[in-house]
Protein backbone atom coordinates (compact mmCIF):
# COMPACT_ATOMS: atom_id res chain seq x y z
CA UNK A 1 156.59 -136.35 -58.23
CA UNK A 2 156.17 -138.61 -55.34
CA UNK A 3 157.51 -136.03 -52.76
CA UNK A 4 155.12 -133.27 -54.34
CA UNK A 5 152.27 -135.90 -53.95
CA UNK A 6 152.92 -137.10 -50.15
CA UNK A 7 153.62 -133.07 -49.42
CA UNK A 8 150.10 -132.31 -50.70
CA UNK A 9 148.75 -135.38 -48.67
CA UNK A 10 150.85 -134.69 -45.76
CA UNK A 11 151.32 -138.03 -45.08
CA UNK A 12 154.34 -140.25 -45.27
CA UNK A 13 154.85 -143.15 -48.18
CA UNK A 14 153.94 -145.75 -45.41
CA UNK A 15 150.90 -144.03 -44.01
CA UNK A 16 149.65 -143.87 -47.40
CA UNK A 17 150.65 -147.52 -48.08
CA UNK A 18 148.63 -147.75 -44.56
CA UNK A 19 145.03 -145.93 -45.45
CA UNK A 20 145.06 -147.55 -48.94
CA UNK A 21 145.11 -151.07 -47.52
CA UNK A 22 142.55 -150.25 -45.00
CA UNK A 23 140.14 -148.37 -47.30
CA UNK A 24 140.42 -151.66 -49.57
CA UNK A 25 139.28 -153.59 -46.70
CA UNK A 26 136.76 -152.02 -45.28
CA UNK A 27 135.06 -152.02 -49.12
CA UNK A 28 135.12 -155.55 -49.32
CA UNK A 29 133.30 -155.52 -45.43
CA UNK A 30 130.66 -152.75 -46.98
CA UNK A 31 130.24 -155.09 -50.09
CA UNK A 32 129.83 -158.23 -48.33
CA UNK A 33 127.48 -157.14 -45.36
CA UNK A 34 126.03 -153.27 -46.69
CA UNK A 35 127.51 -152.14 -43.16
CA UNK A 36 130.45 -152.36 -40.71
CA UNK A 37 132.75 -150.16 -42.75
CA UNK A 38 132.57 -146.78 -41.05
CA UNK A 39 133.74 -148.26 -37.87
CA UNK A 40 136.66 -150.36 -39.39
CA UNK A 41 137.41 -147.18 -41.35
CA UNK A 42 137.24 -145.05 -38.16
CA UNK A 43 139.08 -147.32 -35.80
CA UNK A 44 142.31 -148.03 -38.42
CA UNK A 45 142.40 -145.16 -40.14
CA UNK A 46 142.75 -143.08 -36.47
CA UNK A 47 145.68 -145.06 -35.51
CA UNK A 48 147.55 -142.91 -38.14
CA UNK A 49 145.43 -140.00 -37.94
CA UNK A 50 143.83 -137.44 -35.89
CA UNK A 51 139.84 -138.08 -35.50
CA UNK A 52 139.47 -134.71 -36.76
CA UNK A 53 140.79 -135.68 -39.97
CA UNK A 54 139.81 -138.93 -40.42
CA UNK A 55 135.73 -138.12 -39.76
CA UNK A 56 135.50 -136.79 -42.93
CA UNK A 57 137.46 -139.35 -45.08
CA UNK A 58 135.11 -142.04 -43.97
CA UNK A 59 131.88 -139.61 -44.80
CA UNK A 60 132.79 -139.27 -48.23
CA UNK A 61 134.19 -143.04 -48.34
CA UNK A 62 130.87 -144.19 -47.48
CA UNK A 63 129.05 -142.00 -49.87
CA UNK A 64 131.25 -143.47 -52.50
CA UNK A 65 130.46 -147.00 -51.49
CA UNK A 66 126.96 -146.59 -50.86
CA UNK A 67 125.96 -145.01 -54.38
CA UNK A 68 128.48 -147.84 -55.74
CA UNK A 69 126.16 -150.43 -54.06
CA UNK A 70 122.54 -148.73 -54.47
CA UNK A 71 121.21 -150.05 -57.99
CA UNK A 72 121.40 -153.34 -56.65
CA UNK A 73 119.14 -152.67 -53.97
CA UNK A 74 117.06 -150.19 -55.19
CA UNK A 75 113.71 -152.03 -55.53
CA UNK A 76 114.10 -153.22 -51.05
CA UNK A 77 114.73 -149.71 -49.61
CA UNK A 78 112.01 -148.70 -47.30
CA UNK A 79 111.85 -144.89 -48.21
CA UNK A 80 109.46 -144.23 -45.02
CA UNK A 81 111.92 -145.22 -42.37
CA UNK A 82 114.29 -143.20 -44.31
CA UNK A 83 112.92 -140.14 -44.55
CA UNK A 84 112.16 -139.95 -40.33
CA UNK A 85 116.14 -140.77 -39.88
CA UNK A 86 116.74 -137.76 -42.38
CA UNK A 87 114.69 -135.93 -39.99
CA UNK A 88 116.60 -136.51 -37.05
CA UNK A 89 119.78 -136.87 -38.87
CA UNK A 90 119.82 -133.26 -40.07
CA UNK A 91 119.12 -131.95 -35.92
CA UNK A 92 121.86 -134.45 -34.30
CA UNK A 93 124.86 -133.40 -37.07
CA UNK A 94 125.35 -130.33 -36.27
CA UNK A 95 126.17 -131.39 -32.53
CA UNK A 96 128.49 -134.30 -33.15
CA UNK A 97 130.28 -131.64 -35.54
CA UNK A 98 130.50 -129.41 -32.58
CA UNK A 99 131.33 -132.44 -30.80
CA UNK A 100 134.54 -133.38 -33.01
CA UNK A 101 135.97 -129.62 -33.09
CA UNK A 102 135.55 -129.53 -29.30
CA UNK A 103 136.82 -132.31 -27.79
CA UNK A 104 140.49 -133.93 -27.60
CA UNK A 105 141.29 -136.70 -29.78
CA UNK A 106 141.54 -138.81 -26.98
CA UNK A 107 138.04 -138.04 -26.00
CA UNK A 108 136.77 -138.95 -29.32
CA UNK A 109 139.45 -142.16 -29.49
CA UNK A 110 137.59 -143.09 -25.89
CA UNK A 111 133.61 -142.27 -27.14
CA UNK A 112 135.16 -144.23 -30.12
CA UNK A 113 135.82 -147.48 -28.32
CA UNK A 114 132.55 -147.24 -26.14
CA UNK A 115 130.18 -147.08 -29.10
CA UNK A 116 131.98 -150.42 -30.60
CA UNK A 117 132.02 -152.13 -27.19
CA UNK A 118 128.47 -151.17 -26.51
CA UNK A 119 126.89 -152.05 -30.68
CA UNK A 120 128.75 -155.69 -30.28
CA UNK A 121 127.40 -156.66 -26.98
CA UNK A 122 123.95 -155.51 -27.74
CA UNK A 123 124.10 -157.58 -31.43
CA UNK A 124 125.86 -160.19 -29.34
CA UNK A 125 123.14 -160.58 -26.69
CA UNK A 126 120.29 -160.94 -30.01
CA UNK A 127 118.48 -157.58 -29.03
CA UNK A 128 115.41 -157.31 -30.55
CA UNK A 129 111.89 -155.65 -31.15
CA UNK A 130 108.51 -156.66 -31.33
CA UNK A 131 107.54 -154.10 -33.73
CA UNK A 132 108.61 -151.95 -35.96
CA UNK A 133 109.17 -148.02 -33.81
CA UNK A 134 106.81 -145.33 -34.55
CA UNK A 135 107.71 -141.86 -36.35
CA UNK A 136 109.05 -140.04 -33.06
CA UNK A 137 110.98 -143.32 -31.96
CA UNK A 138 112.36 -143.60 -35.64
CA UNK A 139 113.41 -139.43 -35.49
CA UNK A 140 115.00 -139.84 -32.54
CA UNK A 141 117.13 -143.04 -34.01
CA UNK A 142 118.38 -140.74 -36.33
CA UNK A 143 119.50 -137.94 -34.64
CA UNK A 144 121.37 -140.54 -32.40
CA UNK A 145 123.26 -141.35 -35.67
CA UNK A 146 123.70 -137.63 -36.89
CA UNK A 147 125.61 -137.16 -33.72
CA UNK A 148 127.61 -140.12 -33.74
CA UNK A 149 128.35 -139.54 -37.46
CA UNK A 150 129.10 -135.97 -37.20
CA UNK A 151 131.49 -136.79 -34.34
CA UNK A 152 132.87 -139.67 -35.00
CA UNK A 153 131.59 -140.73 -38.42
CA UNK A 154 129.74 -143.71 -37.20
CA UNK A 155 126.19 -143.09 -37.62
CA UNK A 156 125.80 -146.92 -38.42
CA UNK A 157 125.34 -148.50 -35.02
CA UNK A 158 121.64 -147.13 -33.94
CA UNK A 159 120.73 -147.60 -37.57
CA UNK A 160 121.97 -151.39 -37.74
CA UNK A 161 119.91 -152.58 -34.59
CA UNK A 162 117.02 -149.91 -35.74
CA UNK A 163 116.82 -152.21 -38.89
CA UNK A 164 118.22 -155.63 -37.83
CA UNK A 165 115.93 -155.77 -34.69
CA UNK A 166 112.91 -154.87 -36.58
CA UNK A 167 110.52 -157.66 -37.89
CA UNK A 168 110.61 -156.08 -41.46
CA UNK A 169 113.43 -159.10 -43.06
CA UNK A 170 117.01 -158.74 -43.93
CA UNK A 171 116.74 -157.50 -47.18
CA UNK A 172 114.61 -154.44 -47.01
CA UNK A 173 116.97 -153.90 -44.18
CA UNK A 174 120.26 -154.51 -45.77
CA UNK A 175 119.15 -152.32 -48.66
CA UNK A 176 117.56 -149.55 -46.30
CA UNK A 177 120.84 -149.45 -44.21
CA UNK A 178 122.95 -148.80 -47.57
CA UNK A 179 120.13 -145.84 -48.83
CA UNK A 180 120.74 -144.12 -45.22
CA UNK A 181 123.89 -144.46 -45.40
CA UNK A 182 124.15 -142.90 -48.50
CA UNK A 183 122.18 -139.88 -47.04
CA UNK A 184 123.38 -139.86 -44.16
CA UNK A 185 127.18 -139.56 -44.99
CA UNK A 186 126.24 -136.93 -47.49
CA UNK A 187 124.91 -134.68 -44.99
CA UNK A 188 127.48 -135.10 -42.58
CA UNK A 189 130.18 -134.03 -45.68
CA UNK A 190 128.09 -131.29 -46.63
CA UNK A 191 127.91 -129.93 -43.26
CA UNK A 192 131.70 -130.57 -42.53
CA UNK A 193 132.81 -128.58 -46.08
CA UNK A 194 131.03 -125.63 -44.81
CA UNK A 195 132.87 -125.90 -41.28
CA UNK A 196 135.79 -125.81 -43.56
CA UNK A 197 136.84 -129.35 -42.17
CA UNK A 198 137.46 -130.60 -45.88
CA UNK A 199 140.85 -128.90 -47.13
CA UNK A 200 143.10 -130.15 -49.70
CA UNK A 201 144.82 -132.61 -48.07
CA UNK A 202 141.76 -134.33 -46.77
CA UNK A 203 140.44 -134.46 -50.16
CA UNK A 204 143.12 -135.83 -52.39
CA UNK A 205 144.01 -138.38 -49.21
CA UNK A 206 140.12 -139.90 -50.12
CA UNK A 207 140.09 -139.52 -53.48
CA UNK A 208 143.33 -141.37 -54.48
CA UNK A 209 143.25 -144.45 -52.19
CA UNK A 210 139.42 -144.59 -53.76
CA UNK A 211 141.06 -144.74 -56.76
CA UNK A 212 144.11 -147.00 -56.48
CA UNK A 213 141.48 -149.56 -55.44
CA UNK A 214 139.38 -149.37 -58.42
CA UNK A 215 142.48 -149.39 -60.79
CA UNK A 216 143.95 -152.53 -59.31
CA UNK A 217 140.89 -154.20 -58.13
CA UNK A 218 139.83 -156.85 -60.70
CA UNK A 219 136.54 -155.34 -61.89
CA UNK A 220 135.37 -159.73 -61.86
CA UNK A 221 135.78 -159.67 -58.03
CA UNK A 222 134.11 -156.35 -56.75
CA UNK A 223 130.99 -157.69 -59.34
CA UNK A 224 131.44 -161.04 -57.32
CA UNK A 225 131.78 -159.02 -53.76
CA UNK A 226 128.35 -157.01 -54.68
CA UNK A 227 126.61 -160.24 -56.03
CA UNK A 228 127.22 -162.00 -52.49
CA UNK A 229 126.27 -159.06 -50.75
CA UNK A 230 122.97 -159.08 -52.48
């Protein structure tokens, strides 16, 4: 049974052990801070796996743990801003999809490490804006994150200062980060099923660590994580 099951996942009883733990993880980050996850995801999970495969486990982990997380926010989300990042989301993922099939996975490991490098020094250094971007400013934002997402699956970082630099407080933009997301990442699956970049394997090897977690979870902390969080 297990050697049917890791056969179908194509992955080995430790590399399973492996994505598990770091799924787990990077849902307590997502509950705690409504962010962050995608890039732990991406990072960790790609020291196992090709980029190419791991893209699309985070895209459907984050739509997961974004419709997990939005009744609790529901009433902050700031639809506007939302809808301009659809915009631009739905032009930029089709090129970072392009993006992933082209390149090596060394490439993408590399563009990988420079998006991090460059989202921690900017949040490091306090960057900031006076006001909040106009529609064309706020389009473009999001077509930044459709290609980083369809790429890479880290849409997150343009989005994160978009909202975190703007004077509009940290709750409408906690909340509003966790609705794009949610959009976002559905997109970007959407788009990556019809490339026929979701087979089996990928499937089941999201589905069951998903799973696992919210059979052995205790249901008391991942109320207490989403409490905190909001």
């Amino acid at each position: 049974m297990l050697i049917e099951l890791l056969n179908i996942l194509d992955l080995s009883l430790p590399e399973l052990g492996y994505v598990a733990l770091c799924v787990l993880l990077g849902a307590i980050i997502k509950g705690y801070s409504g962010f962050g996850a995608s890039i732990f995801w991406m990072v960790s999970v790609s020291l196992a796996l090709p980029p190419i495969q791991v893209v699309p486990m985070v895209l459907m982990f984050e739509v997961i743990s974004s419709f997990y997380l939005l009744p609790g926010i529901w009433k902050d989300i700031q639809w506007k801003s939302i809808s301009n990042l659809m915009i631009g989301t739905c032009i930029g993922t089709p090129v970072g999809i392009y993006a992933l099939t082209s390149l090596s996975n060394g490439t993408i490991r590399l563009a990988l490490a420079a998006v991090v490098l460059t989202t921690a020094m900017l949040l490091l250094r306090g960057f900031t804006l006076e006001k909040v971007p106009n529609k064309p400013a706020t389009v473009g934002v999001g077509m930044l994150a459709g290609v980083l997402n369809g790429s890479m699956s880290i849409g997150g970082p343009p989005v994160v200062l978009f909202y975190f630099s703007a004077p509009i407080g940290i709750a409408v933009s906690r909340a509003s980060i966790i609705a794009y997301f949610f959009g976002l990442d559905a997109v970007g699956t959407a788009m990556l099923s019809s490339q026929g970049l979701i087979n089996e394997a990928v499937f089941w090897r999201t589905l069951l660590p998903v799973s696992y977690i919210q059979l052995t979870l205790p249901t008391t902390m991942i109320v207490e994580i989403v409490v905190v969080a909001a």
